[in-house]
PDB file of N, CA and C in Angstrom:
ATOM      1  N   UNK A   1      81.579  81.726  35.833  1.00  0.00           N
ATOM      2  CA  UNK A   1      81.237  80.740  36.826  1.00  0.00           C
ATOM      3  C   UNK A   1      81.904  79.428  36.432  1.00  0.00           C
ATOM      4  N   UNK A   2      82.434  78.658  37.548  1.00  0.00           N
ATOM      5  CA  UNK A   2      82.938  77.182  37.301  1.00  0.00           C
ATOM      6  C   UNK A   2      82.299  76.239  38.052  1.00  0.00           C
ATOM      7  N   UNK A   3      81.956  75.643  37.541  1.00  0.00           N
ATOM      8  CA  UNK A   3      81.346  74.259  37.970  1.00  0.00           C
ATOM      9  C   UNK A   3      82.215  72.734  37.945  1.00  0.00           C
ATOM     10  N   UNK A   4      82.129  72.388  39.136  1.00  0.00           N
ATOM     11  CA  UNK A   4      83.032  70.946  39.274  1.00  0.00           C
ATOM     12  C   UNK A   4      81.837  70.070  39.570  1.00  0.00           C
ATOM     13  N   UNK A   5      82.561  68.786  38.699  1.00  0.00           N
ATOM     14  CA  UNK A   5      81.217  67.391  38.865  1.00  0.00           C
ATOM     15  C   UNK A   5      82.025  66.924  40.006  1.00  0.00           C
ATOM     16  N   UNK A   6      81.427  66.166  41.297  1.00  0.00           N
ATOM     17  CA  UNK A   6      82.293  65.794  41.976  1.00  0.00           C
ATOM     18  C   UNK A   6      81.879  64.572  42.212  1.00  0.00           C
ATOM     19  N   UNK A   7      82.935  63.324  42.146  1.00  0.00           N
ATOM     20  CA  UNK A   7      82.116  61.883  42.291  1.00  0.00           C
ATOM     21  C   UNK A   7      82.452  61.010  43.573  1.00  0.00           C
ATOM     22  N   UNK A   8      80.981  60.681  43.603  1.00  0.00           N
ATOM     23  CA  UNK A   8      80.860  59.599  45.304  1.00  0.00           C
ATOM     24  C   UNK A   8      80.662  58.836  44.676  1.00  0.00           C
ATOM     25  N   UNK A   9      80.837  57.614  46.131  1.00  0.00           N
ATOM     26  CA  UNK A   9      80.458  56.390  46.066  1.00  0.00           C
ATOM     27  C   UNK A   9      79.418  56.036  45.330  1.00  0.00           C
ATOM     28  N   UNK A  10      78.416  55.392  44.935  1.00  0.00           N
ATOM     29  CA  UNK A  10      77.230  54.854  44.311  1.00  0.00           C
ATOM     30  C   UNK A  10      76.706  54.800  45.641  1.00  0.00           C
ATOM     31  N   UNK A  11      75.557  55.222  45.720  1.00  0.00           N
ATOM     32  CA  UNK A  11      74.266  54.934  46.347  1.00  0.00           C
ATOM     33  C   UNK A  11      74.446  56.375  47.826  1.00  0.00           C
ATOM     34  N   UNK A  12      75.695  57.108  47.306  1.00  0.00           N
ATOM     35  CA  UNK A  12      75.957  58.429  48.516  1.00  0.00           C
ATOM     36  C   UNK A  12      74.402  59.363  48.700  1.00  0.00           C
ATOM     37  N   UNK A  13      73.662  59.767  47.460  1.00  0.00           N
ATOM     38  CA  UNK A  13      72.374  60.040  47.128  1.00  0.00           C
ATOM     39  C   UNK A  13      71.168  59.214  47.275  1.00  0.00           C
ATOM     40  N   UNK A  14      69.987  59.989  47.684  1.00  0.00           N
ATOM     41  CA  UNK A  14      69.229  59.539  47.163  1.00  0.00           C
ATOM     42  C   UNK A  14      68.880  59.474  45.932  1.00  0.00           C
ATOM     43  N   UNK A  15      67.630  58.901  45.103  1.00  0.00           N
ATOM     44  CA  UNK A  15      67.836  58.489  43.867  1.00  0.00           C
ATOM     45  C   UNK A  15      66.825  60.062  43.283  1.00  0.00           C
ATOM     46  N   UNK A  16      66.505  59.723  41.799  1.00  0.00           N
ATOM     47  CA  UNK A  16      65.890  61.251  41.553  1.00  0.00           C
ATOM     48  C   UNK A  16      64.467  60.362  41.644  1.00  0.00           C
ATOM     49  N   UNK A  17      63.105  61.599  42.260  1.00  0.00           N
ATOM     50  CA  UNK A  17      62.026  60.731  42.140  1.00  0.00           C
ATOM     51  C   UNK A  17      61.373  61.247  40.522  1.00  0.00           C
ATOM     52  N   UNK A  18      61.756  61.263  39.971  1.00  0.00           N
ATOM     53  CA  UNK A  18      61.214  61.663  38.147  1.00  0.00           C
ATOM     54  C   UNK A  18      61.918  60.322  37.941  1.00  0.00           C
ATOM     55  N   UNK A  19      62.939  60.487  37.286  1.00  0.00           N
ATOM     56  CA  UNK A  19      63.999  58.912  36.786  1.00  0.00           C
ATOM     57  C   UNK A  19      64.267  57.890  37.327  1.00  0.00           C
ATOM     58  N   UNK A  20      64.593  57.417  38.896  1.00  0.00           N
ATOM     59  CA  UNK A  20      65.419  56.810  39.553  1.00  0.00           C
ATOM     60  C   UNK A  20      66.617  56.900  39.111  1.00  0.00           C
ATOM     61  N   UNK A  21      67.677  57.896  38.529  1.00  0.00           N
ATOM     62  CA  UNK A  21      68.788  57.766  38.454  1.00  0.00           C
ATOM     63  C   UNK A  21      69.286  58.615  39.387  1.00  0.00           C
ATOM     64  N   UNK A  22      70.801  58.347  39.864  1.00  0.00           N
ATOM     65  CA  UNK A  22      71.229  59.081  41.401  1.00  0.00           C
ATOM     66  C   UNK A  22      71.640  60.267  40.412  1.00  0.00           C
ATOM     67  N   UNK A  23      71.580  61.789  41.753  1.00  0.00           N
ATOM     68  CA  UNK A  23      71.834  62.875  40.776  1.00  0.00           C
ATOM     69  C   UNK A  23      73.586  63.247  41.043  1.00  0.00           C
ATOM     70  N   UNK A  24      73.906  63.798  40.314  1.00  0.00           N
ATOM     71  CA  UNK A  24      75.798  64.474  40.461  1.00  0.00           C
ATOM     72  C   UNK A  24      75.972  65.232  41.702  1.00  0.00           C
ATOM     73  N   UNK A  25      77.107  65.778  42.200  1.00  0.00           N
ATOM     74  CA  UNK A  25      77.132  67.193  42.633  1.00  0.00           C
ATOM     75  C   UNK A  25      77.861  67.940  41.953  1.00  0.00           C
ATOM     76  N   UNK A  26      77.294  68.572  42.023  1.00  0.00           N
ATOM     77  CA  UNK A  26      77.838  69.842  41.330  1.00  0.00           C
ATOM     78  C   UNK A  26      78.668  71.469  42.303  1.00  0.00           C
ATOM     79  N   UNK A  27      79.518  71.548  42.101  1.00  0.00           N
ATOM     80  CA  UNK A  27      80.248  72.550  43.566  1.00  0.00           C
ATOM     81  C   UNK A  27      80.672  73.532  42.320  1.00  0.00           C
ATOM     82  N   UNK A  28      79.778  74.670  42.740  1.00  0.00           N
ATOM     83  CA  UNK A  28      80.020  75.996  41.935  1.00  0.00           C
ATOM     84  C   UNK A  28      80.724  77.130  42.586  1.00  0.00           C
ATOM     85  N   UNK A  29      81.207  77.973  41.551  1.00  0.00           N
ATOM     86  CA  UNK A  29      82.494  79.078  41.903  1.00  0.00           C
ATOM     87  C   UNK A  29      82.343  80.137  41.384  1.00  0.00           C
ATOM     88  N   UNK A  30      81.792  81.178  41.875  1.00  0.00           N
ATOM     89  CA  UNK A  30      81.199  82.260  41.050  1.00  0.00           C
ATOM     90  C   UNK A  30      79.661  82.305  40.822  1.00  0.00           C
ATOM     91  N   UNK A  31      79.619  83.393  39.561  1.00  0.00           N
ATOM     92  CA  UNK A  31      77.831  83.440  39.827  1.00  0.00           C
ATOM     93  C   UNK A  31      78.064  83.563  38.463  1.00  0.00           C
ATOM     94  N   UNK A  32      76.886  83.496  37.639  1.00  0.00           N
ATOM     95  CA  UNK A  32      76.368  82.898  36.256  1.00  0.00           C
ATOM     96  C   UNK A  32      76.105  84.255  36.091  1.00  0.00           C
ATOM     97  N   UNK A  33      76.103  84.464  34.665  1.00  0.00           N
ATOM     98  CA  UNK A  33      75.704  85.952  34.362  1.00  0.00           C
ATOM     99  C   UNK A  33      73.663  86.158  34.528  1.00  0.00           C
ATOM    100  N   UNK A  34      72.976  85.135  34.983  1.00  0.00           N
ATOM    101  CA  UNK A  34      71.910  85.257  35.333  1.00  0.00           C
ATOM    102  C   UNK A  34      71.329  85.698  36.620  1.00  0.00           C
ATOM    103  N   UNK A  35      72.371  85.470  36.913  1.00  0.00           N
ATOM    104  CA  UNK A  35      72.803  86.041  38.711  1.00  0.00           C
ATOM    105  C   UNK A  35      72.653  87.568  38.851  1.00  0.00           C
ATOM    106  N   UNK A  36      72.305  88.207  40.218  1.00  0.00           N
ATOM    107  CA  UNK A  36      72.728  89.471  40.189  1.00  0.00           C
ATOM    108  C   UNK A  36      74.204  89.466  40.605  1.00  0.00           C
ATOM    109  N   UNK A  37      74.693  90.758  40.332  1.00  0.00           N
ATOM    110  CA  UNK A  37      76.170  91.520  40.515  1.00  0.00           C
ATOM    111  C   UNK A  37      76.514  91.426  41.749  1.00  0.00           C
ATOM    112  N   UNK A  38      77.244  90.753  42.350  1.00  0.00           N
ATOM    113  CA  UNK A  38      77.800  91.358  43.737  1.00  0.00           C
ATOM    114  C   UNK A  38      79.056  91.547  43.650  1.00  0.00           C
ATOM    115  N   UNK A  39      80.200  92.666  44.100  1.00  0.00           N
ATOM    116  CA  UNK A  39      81.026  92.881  44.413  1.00  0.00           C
ATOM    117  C   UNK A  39      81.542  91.622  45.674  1.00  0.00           C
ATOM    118  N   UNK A  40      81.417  91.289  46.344  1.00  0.00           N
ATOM    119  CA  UNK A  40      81.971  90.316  47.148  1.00  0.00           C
ATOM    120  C   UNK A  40      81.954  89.077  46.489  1.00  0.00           C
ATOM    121  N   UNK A  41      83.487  88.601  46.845  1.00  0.00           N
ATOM    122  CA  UNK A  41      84.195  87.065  46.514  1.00  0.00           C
ATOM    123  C   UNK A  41      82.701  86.410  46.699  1.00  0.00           C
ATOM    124  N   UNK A  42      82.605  85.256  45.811  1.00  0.00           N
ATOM    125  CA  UNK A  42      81.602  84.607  45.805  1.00  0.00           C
ATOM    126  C   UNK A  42      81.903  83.274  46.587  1.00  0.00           C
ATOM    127  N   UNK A  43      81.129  82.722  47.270  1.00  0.00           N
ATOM    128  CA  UNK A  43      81.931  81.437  47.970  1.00  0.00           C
ATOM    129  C   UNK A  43      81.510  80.122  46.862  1.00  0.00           C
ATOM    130  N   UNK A  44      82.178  78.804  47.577  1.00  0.00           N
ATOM    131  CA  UNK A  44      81.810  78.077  47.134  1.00  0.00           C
ATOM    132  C   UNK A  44      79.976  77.554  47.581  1.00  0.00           C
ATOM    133  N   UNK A  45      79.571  77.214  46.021  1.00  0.00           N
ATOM    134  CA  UNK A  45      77.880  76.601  46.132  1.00  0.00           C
ATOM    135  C   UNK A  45      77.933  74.889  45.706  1.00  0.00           C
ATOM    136  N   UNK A  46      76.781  74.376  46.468  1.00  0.00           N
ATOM    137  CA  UNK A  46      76.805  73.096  46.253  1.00  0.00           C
ATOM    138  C   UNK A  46      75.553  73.085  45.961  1.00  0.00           C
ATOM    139  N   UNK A  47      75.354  72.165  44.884  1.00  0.00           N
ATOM    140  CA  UNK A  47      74.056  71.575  44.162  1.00  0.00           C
ATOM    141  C   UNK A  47      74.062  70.149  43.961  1.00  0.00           C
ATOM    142  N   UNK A  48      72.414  69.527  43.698  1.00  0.00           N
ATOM    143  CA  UNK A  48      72.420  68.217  43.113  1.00  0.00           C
ATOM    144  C   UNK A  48      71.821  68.179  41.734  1.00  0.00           C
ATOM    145  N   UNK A  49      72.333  67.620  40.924  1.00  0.00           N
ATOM    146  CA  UNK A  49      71.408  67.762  39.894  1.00  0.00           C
ATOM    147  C   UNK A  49      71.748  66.347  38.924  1.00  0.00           C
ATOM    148  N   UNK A  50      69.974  66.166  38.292  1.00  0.00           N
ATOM    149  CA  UNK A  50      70.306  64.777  37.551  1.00  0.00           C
ATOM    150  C   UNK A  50      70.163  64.871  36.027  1.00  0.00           C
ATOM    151  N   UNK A  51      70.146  63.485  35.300  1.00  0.00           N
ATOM    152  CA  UNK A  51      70.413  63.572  34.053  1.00  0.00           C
ATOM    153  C   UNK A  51      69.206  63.815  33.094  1.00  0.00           C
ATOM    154  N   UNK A  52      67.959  64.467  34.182  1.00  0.00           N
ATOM    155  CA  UNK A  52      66.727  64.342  32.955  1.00  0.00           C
ATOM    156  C   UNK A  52      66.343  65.983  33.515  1.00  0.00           C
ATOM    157  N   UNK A  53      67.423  66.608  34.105  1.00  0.00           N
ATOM    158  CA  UNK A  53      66.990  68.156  34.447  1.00  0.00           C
ATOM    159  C   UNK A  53      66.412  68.666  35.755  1.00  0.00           C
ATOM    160  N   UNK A  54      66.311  67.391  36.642  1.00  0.00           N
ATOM    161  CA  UNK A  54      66.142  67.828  37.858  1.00  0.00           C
ATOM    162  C   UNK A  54      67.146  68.368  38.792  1.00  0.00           C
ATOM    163  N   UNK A  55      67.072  69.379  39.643  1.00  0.00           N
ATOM    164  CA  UNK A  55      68.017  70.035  40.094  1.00  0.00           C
ATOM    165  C   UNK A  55      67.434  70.677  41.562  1.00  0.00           C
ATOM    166  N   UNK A  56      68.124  71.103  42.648  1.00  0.00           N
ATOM    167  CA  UNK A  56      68.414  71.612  43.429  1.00  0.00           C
ATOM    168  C   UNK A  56      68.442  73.264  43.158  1.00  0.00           C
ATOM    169  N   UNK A  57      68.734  74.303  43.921  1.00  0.00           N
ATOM    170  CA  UNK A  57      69.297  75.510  43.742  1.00  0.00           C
ATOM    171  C   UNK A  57      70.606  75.185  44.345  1.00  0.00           C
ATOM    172  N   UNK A  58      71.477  76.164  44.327  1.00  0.00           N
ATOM    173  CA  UNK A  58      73.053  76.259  44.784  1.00  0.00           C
ATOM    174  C   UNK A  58      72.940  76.817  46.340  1.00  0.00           C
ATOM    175  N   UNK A  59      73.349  75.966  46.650  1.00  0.00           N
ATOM    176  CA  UNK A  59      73.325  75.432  48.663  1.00  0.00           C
ATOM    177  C   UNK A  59      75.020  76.253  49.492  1.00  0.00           C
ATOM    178  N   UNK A  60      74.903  77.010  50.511  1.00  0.00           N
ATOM    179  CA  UNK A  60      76.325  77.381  50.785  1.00  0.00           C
ATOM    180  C   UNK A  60      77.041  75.970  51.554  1.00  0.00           C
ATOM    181  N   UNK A  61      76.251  74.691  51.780  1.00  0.00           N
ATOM    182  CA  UNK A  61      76.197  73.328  51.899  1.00  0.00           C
ATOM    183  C   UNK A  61      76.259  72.483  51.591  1.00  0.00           C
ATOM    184  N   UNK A  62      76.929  71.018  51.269  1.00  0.00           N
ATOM    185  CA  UNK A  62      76.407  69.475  50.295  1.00  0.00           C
ATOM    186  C   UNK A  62      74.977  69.313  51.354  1.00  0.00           C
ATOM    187  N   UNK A  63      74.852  69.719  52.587  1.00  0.00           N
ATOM    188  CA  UNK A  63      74.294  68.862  53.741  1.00  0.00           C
ATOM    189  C   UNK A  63      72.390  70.084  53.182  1.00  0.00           C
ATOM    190  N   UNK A  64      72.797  71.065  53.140  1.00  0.00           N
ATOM    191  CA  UNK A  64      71.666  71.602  52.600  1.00  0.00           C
ATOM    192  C   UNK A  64      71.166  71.534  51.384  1.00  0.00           C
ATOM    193  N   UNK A  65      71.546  70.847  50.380  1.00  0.00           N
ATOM    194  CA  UNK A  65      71.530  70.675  48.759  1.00  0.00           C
ATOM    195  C   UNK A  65      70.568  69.151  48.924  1.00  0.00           C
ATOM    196  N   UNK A  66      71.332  68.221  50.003  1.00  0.00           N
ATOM    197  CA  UNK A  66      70.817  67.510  50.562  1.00  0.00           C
ATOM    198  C   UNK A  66      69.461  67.137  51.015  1.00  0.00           C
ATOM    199  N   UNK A  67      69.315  67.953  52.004  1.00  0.00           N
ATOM    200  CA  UNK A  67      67.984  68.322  52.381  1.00  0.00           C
ATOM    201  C   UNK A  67      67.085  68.549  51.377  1.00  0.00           C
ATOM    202  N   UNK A  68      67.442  69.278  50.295  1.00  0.00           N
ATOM    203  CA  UNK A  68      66.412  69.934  49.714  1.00  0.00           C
ATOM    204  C   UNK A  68      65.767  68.737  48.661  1.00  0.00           C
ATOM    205  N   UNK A  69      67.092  68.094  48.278  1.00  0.00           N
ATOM    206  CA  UNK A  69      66.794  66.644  47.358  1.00  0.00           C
ATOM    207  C   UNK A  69      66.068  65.774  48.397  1.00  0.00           C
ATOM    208  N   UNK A  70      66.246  65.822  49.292  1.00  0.00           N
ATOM    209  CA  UNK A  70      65.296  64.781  50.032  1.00  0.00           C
ATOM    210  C   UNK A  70      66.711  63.820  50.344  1.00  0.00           C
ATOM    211  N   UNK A  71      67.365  63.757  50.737  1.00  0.00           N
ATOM    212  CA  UNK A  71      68.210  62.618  51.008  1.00  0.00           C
ATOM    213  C   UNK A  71      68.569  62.216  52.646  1.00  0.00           C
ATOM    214  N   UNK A  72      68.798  61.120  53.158  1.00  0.00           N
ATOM    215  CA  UNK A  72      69.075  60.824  54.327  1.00  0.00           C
ATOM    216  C   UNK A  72      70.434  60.952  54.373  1.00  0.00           C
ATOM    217  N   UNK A  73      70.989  61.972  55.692  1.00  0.00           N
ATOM    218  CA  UNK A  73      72.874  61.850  55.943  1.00  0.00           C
ATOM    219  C   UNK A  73      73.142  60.980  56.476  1.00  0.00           C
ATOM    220  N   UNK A  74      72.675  59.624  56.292  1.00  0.00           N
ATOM    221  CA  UNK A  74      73.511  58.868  57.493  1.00  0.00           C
ATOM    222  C   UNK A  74      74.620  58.612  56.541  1.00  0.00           C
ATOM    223  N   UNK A  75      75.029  58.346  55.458  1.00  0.00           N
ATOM    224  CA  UNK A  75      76.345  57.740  54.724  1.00  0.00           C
ATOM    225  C   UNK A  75      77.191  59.000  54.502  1.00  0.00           C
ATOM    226  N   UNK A  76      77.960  59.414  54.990  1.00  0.00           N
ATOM    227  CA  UNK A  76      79.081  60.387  54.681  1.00  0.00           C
ATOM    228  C   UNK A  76      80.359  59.888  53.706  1.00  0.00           C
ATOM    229  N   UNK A  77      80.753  60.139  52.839  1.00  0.00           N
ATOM    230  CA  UNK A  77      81.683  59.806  51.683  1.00  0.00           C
ATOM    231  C   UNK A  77      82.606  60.854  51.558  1.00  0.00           C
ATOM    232  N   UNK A  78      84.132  60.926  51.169  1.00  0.00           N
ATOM    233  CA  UNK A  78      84.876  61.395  50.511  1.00  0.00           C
ATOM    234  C   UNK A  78      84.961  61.863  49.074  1.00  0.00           C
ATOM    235  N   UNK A  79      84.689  62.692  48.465  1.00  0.00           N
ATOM    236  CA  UNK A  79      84.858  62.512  47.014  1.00  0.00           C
ATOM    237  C   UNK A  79      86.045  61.915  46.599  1.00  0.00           C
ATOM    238  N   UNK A  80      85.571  60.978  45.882  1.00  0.00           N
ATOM    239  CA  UNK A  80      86.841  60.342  44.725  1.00  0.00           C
ATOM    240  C   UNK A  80      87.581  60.974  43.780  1.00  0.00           C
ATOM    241  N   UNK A  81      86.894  62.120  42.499  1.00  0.00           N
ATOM    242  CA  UNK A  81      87.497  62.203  41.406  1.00  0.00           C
ATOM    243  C   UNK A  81      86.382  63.619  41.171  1.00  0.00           C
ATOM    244  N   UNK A  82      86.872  64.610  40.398  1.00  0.00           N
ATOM    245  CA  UNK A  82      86.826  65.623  40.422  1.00  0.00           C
ATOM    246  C   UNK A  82      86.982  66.115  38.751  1.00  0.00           C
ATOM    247  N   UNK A  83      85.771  66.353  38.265  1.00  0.00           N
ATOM    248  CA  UNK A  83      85.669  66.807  36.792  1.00  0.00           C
ATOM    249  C   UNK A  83      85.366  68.262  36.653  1.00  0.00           C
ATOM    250  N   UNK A  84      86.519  68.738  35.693  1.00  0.00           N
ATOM    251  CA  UNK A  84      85.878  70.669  35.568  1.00  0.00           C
ATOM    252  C   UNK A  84      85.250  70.745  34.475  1.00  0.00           C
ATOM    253  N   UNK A  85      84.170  71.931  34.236  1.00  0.00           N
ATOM    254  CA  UNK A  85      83.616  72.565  33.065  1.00  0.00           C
ATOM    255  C   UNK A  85      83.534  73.855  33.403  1.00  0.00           C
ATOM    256  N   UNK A  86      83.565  74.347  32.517  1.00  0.00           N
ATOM    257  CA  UNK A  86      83.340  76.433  32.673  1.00  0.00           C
ATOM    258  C   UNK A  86      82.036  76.471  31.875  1.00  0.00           C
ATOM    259  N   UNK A  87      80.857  77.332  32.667  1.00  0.00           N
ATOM    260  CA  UNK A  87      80.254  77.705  31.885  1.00  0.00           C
ATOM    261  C   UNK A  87      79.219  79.255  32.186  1.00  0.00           C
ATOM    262  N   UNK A  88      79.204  79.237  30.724  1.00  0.00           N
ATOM    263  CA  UNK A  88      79.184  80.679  30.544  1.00  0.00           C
ATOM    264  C   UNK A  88      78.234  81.516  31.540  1.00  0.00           C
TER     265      UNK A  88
END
């Protein structure tokens, strides 16, 4: 599985309600070996997740990852900058 951090504007999120810090997105590629097996291409997943462990599940959406964090769509953003990690 690959996971990309993907970065918005400041304030694109709502904030986390545990911390007040805004959470990442996270746009996943594949499935985690915790996952079950599927033979079919995996699509891309979108998540939110913040720096004290709060998290989302993996959304086939940003706009449903969204929802689930509680956030309002009125601000739509471009991502800026684009960080990879692989993990296991």
């Amino acid at each position: 599985m690959l996971e990309r951090i993907i970065q918005h504007p400041s304030g694109r999120f709502a904030r986390c309600r545990s911390c007040g810090a805004e959470p990442r997105h996270v746009l996943t590629a594949g499935r985690s070996s915790r996952e079950p097996v599927q033979f079919l291409a995996a699509a891309h997943r979108h998540g939110l997740e913040c720096r004290c462990g709060a998290r989302t599940a993996r959304h086939e959406t940003l706009t449903a990852a969204e929802t689930e964090w509680g956030a309002d769509h009125a601000q739509l953003a471009l991502p800026l900058r684009v960080r990879r990690r692989k993990v296991a």
